[in-house]
N, C-alpha and C. Protein backbone atom coordinates (compact mmCIF):
# COMPACT_ATOMS: atom_id res chain seq x y z
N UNK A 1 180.13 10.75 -7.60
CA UNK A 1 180.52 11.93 -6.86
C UNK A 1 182.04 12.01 -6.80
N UNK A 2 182.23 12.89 -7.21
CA UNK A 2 183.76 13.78 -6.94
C UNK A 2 184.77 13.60 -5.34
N UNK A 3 185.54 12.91 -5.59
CA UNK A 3 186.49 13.14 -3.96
C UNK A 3 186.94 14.74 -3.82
N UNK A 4 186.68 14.71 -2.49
CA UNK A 4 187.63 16.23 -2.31
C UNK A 4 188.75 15.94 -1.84
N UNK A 5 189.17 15.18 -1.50
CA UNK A 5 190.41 14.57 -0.50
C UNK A 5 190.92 13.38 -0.71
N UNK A 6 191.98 13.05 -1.13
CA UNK A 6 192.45 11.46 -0.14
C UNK A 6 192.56 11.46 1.21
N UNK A 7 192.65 10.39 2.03
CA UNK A 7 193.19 10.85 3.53
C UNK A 7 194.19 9.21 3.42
N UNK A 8 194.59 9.85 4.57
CA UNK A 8 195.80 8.68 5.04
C UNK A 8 195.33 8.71 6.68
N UNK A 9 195.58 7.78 7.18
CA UNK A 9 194.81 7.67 8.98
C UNK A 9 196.45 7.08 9.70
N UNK A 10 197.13 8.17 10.04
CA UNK A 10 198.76 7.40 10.09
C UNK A 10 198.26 7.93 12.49
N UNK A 11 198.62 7.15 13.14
CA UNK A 11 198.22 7.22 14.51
C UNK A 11 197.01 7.63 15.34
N UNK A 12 195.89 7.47 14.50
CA UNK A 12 194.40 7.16 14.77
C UNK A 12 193.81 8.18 14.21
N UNK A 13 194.99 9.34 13.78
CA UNK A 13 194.17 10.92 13.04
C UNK A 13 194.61 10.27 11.54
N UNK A 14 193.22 11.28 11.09
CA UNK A 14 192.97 11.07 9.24
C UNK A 14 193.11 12.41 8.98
N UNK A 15 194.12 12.17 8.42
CA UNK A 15 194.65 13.63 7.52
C UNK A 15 194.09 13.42 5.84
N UNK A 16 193.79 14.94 5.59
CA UNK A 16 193.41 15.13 4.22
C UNK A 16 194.18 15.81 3.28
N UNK A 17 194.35 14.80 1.92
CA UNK A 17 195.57 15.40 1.21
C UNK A 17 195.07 15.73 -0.25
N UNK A 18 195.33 17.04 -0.44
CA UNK A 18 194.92 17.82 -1.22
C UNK A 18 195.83 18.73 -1.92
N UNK A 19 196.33 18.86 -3.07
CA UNK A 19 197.60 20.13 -3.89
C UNK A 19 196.71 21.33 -3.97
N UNK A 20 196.74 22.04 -3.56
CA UNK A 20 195.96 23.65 -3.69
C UNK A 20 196.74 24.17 -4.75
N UNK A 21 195.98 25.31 -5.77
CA UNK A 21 196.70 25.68 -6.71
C UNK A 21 198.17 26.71 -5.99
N UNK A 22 198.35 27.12 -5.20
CA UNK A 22 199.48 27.88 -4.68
C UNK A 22 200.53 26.50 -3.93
N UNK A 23 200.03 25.63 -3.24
CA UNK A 23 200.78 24.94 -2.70
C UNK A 23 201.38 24.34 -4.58
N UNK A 24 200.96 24.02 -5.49
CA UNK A 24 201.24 23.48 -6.49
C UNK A 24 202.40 24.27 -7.28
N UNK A 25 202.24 25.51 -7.01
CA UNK A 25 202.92 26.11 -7.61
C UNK A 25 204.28 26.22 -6.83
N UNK A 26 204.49 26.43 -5.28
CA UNK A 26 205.49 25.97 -4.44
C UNK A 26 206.28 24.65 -5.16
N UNK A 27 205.66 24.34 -4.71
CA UNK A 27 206.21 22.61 -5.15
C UNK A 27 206.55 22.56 -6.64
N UNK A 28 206.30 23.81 -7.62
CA UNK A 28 206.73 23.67 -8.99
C UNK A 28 208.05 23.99 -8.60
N UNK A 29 208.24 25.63 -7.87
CA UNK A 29 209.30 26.00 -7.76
C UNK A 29 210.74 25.35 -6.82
N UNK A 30 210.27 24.63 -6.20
CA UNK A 30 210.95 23.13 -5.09
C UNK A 30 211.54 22.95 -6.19
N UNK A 31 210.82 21.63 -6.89
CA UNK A 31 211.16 20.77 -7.56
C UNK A 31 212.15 21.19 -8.65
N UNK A 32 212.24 22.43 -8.79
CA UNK A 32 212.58 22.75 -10.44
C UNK A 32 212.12 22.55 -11.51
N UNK A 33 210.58 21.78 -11.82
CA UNK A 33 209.97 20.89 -12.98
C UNK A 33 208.44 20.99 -12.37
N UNK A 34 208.26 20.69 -13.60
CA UNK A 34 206.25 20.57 -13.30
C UNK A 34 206.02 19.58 -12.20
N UNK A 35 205.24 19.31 -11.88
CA UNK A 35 204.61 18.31 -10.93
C UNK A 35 204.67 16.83 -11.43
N UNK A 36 204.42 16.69 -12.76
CA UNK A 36 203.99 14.97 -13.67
C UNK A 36 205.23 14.88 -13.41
N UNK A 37 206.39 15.94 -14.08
CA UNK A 37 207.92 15.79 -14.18
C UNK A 37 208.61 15.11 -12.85
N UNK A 38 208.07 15.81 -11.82
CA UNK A 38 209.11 15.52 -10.70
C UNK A 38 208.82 14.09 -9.90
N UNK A 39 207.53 13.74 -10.35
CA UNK A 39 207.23 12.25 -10.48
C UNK A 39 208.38 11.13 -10.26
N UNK A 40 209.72 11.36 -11.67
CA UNK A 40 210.33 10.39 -11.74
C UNK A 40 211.44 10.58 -10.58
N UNK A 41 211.43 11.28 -9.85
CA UNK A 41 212.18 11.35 -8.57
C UNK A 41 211.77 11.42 -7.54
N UNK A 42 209.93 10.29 -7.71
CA UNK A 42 209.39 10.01 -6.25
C UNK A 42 210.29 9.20 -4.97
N UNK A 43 210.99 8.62 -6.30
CA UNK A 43 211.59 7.62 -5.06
C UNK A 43 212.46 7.75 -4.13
N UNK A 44 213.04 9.14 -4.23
CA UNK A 44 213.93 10.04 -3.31
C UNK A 44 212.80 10.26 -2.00
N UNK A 45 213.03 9.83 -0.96
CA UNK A 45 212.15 10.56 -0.02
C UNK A 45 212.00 11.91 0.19
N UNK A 46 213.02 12.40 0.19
CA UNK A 46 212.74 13.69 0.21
C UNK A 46 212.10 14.20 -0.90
N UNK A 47 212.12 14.21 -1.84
CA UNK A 47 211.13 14.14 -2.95
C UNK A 47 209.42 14.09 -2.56
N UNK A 48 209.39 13.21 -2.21
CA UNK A 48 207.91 12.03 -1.70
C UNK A 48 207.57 13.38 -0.75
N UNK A 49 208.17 13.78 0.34
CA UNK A 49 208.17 14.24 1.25
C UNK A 49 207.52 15.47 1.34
N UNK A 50 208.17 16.30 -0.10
CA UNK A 50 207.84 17.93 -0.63
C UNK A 50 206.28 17.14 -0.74
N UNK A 51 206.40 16.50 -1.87
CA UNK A 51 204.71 16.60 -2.62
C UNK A 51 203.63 16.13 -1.32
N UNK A 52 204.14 15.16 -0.05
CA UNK A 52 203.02 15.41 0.93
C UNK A 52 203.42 16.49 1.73
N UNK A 53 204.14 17.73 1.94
CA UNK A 53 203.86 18.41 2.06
C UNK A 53 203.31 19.71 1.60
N UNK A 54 203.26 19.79 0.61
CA UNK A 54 202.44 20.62 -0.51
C UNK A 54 200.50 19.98 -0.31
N UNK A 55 200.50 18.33 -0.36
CA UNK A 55 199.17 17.79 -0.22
C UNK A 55 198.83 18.26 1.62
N UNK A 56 199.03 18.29 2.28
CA UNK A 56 198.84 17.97 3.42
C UNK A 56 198.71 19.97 4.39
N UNK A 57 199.90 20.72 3.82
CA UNK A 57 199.56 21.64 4.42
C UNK A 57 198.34 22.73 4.22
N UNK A 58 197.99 23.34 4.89
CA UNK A 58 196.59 23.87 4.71
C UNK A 58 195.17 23.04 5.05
N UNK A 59 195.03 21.85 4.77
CA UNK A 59 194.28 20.85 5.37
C UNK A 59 194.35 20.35 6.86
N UNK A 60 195.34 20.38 7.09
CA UNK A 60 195.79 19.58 8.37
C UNK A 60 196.29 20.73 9.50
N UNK A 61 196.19 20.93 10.92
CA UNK A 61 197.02 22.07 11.66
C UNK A 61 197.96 21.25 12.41
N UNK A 62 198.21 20.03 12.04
CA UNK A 62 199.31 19.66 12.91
C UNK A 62 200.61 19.69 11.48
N UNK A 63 200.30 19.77 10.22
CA UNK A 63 201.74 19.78 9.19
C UNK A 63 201.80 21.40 9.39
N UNK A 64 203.03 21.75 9.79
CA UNK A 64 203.20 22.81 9.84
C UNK A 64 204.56 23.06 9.24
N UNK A 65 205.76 22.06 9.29
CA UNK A 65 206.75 22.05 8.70
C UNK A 65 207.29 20.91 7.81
N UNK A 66 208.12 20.67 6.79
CA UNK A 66 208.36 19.19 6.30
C UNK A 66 208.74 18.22 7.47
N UNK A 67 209.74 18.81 8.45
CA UNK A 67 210.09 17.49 9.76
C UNK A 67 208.84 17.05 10.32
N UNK A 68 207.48 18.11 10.30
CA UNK A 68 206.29 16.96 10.42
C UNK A 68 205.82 16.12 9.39
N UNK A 69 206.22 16.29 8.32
CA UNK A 69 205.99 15.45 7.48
C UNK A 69 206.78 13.95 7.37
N UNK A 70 208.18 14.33 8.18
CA UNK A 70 208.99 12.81 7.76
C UNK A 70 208.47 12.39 9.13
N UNK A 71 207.90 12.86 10.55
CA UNK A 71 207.56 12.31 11.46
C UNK A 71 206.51 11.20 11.31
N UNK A 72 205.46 12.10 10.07
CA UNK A 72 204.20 11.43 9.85
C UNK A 72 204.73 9.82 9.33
N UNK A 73 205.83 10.55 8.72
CA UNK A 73 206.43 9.19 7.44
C UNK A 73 206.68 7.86 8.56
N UNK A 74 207.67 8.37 9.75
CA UNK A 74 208.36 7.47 10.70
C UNK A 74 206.80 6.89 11.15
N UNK A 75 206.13 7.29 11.61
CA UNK A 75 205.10 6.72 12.88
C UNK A 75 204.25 6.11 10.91
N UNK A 76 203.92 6.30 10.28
CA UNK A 76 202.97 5.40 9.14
C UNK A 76 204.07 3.88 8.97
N UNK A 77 205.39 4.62 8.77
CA UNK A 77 205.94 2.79 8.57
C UNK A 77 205.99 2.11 10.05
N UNK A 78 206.05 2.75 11.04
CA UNK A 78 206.11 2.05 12.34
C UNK A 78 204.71 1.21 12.32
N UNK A 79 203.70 1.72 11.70
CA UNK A 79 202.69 0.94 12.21
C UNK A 79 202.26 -0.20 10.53
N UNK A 80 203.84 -0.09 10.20
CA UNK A 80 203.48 -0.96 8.78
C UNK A 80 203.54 -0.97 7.36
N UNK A 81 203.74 0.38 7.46
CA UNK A 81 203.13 1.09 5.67
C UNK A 81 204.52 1.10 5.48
N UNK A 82 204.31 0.88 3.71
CA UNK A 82 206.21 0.89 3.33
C UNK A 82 205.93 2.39 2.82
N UNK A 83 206.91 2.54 2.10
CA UNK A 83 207.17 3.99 1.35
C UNK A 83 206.61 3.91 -0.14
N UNK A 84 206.63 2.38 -0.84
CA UNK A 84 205.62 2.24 -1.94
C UNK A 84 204.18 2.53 -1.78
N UNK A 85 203.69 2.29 -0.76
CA UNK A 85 202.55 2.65 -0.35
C UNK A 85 201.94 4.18 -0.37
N UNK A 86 202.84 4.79 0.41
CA UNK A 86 202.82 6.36 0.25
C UNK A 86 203.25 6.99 -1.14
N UNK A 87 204.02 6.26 -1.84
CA UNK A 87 204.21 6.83 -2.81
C UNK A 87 202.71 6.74 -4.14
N UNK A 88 202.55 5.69 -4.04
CA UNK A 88 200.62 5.34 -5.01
C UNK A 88 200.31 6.26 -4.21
N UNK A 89 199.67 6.83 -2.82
CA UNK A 89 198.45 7.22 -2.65
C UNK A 89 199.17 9.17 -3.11
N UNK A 90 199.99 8.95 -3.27
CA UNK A 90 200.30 10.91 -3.65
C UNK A 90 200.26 11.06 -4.83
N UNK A 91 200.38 10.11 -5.79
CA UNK A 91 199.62 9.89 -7.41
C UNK A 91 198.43 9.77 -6.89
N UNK A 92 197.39 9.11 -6.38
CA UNK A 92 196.13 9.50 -6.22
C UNK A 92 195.73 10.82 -5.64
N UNK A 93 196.52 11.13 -5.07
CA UNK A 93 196.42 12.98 -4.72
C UNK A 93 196.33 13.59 -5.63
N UNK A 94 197.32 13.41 -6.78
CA UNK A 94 197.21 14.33 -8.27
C UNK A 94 196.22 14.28 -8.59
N UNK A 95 195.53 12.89 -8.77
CA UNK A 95 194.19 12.85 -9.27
C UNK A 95 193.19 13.95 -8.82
N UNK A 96 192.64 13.27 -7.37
CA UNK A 96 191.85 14.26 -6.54
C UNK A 96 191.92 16.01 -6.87
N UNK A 97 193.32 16.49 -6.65
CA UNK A 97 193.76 17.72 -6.53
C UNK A 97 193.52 17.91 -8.69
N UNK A 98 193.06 17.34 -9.23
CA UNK A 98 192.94 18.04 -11.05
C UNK A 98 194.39 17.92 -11.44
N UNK A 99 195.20 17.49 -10.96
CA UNK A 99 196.85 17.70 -11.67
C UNK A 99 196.54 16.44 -12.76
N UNK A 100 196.67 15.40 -12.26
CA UNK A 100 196.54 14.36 -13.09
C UNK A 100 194.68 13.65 -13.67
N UNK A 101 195.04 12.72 -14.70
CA UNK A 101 193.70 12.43 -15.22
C UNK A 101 193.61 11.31 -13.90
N UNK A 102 192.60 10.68 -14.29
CA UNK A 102 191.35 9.17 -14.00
C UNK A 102 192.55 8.19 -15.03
N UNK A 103 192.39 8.56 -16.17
CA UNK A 103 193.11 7.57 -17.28
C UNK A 103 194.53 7.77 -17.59
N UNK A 104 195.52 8.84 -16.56
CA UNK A 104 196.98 8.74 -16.75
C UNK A 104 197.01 8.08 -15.59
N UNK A 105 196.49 7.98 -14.53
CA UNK A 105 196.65 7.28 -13.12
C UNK A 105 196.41 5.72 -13.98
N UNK A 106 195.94 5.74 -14.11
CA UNK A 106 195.55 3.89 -14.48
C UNK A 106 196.71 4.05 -15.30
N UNK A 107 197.33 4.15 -16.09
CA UNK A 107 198.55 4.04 -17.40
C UNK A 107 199.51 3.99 -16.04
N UNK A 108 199.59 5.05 -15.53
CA UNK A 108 200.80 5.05 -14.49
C UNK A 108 200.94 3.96 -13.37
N UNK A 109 199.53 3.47 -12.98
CA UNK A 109 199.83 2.59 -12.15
C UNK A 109 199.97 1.09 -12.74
N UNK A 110 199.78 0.96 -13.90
CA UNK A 110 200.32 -0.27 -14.99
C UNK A 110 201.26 -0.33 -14.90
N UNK A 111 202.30 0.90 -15.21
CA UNK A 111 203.32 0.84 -15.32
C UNK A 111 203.98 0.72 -14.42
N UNK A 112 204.12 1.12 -13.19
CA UNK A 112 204.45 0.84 -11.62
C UNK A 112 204.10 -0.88 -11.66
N UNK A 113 203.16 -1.48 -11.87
CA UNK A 113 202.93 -2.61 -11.50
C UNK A 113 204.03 -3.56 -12.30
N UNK A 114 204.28 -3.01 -13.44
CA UNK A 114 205.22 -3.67 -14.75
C UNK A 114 206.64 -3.74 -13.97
N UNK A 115 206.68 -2.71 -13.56
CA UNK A 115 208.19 -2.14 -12.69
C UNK A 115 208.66 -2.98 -11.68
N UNK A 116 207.27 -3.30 -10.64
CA UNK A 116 207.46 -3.85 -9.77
C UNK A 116 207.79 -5.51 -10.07
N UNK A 117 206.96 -6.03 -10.83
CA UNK A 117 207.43 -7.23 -11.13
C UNK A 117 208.72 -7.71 -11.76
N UNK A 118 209.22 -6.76 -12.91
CA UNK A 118 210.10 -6.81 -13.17
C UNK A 118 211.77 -6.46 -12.05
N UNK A 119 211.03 -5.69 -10.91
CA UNK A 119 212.04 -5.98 -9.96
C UNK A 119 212.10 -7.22 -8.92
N UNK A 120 210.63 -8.04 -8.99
CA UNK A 120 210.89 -9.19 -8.13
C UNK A 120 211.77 -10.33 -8.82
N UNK A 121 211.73 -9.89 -10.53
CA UNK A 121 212.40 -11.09 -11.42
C UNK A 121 213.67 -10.79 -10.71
N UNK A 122 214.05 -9.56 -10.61
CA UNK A 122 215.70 -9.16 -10.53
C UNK A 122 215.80 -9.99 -9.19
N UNK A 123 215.23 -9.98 -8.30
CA UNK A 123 215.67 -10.03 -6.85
C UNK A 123 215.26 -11.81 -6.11
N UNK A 124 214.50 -12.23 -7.35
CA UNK A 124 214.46 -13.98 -7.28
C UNK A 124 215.48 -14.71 -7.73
């Protein structure tokens, strides 16, 4: 069976995150670049930030603006979560939402994993 949603459970509420084809197209025009494209500038929060708010509004009635979105951000790391964390589960959003495959998510998250190790070499 098919997901309709990811959720994230950030202060006891589970929000559902989903790219609607109009929120997708927002977020084309944000970004300046397709959606896969603007990928390589997840690591900008504000970046991170657009694409959960593009996933998140319309689903949720408490995202109503991006400052609820970096609120969500503050209270998820307060209770733990880094920003790598949030950043995988909004590639699994692509998935869910038809942007991305089943089999570019697995390539992509190889490659994230390659990344990551190769930054613990740097930092040992």
């Amino acid at each position: 069976m098919t997901k309709l949603y990811e959720k994230l459970s950030v202060g006891g509420v589970e929000y559902d995150l989903k790219i609607s084809t109009a929120n997708a197209v927002q977020l084309e025009t944000e970004l300046k670049t397709d959606i896969l494209s603007g990928l390589d500038n997840i690591l900008q929060i504000n970046v991170l930030a657009q694409y959960y708010f593009a996933a998140l509004k319309g689903q949720n009635d408490s995202i109503n603006t991006i400052n609820d979105v970096y609120t969500l951000f503050d209270d998820a790391i307060l209770e733990g979560r880094t920003y790598d964390e949030l950043q995988q589960l909004i590639v699994k959003v692509l998935v869910v939402s038809g942007i991305m495959t089943q089999e570019a998510y697995d390539t992509s998250k190889k490659a994230m994993e390659k990344q990551r190790e190769a930054l613990q070499k740097l930092l040992n």
